[in-house]
Protein backbone atom coordinates (compact mmCIF):
# COMPACT_ATOMS: atom_id res chain seq x y z
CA UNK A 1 75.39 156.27 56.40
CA UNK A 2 77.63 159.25 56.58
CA UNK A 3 79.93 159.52 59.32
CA UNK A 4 81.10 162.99 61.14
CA UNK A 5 84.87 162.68 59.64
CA UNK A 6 82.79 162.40 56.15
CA UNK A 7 81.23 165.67 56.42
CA UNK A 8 82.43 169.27 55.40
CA UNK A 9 83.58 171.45 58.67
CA UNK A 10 80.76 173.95 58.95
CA UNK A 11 82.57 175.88 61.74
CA UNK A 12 86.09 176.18 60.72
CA UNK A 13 88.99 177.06 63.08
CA UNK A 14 89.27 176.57 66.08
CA UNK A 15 87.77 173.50 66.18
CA UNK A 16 86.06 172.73 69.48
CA UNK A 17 88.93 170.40 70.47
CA UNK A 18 90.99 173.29 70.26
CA UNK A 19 88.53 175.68 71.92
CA UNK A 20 88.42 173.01 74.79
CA UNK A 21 92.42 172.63 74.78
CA UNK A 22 92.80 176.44 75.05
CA UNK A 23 90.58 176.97 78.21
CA UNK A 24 92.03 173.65 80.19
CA UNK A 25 95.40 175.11 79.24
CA UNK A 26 94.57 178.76 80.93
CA UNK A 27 93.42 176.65 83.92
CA UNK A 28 96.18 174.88 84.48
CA UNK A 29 98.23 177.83 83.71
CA UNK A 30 97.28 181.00 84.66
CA UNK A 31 94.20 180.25 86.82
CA UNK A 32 95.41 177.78 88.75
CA UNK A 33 99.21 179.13 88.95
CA UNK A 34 97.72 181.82 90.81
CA UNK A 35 94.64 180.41 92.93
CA UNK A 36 94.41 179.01 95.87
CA UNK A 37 92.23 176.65 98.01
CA UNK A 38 88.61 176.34 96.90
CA UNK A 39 89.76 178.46 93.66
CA UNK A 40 92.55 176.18 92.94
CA UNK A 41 90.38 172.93 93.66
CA UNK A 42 87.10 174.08 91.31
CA UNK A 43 89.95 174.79 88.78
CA UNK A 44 91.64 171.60 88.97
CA UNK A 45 88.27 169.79 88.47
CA UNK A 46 87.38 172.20 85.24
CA UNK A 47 90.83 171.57 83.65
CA UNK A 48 90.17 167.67 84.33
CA UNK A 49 86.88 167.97 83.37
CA UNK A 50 88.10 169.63 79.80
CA UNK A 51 90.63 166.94 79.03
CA UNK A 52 88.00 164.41 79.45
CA UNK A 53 85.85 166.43 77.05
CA UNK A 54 89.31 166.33 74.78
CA UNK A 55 89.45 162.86 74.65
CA UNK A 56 86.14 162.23 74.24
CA UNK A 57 86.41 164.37 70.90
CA UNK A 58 89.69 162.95 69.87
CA UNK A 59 87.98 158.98 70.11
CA UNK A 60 84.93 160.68 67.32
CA UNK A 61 83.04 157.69 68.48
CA UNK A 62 85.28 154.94 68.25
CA UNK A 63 84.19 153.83 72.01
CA UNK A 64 80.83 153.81 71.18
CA UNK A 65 81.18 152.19 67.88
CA UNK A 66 83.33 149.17 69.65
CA UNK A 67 80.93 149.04 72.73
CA UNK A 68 77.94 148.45 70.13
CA UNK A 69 80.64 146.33 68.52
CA UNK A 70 80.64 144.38 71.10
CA UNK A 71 76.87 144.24 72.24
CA UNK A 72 75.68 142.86 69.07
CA UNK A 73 78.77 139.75 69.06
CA UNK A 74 77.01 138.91 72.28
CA UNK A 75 73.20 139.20 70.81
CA UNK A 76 72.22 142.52 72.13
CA UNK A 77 71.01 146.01 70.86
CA UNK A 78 71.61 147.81 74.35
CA UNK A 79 72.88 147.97 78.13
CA UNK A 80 69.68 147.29 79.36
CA UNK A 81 68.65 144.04 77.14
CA UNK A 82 72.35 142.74 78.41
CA UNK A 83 71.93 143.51 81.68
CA UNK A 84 68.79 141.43 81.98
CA UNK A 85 70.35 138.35 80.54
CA UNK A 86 73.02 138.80 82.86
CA UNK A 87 70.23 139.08 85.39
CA UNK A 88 67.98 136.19 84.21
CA UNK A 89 71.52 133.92 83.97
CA UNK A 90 70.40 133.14 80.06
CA UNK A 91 74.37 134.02 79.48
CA UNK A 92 75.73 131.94 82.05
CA UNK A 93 77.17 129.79 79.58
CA UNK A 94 78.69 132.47 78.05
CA UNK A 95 80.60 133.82 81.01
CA UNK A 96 83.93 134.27 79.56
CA UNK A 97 82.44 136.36 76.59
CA UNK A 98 80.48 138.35 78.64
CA UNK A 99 83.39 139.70 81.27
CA UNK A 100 85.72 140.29 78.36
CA UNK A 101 83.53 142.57 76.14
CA UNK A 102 82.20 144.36 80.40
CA UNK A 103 86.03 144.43 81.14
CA UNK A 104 86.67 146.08 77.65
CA UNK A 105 84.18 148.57 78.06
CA UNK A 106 85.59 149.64 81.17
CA UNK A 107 88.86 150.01 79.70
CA UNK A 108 87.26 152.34 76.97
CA UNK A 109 85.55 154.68 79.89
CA UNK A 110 88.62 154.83 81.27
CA UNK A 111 90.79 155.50 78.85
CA UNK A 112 88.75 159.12 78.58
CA UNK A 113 87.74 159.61 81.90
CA UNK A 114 91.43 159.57 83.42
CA UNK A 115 93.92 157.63 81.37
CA UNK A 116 96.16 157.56 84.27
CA UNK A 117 94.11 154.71 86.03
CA UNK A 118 94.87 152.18 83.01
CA UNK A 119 99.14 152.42 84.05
């Protein structure tokens, strides 16, 4: 299977990282230098909003490709099929395995949504 980093850049420069980077950065720049109160909140939560967006773009994947990764070492295809073993206690035995590849996930969602809360 062909992966996105395999296949030729139909849209050239700037790349939508960069097109993401440039309008955080004029929030947190200009807009926000300037604003005030419910301007300067809304434009807080953009910018953060963007640099999530950044991340996610920068990882191309590599989060999703562990969390499936990590599904299928533990016997499952999806959330949902995992979530019902936990449910049903059929992993019980497997405890240990099953909070290490949760508690990894986590780390992965958090690592884009706001690195800040992994320090």
């Amino acid at each position: 299977m062909t992966g996105a980093a395999d296949l030729p850049d139909l849209h050239g420069r700037p790349t939508a990282a960069e097109l993401v980077e440039a309008v955080r950065e004029f929030l947190e720049h200009d807009v926000m230098a300037v604003a005030d109160g419910r301007v300067a909140f809304h434009g807080r939560v953009a910018a953060n909003v963007l640099g999530m967006v950044e991340r996610e773009l920068a990882d191309a994947g590599a989060a999703e490709a562990a969390h499936a990764d990590r599904l299928a070492a533990l016997g499952f295809v999806d959330d949902e099929a995992l979530s019902a073993a936990i449910r049903n206690g059929s992993l019980d035995d497997r405890w240990n395995e099953v909070v290490a590849a949760i508690a990894a996930d986590v780390a992965d969602k958090v690592a884009i949504a706001n690195p800040k809360y992994a320090d």
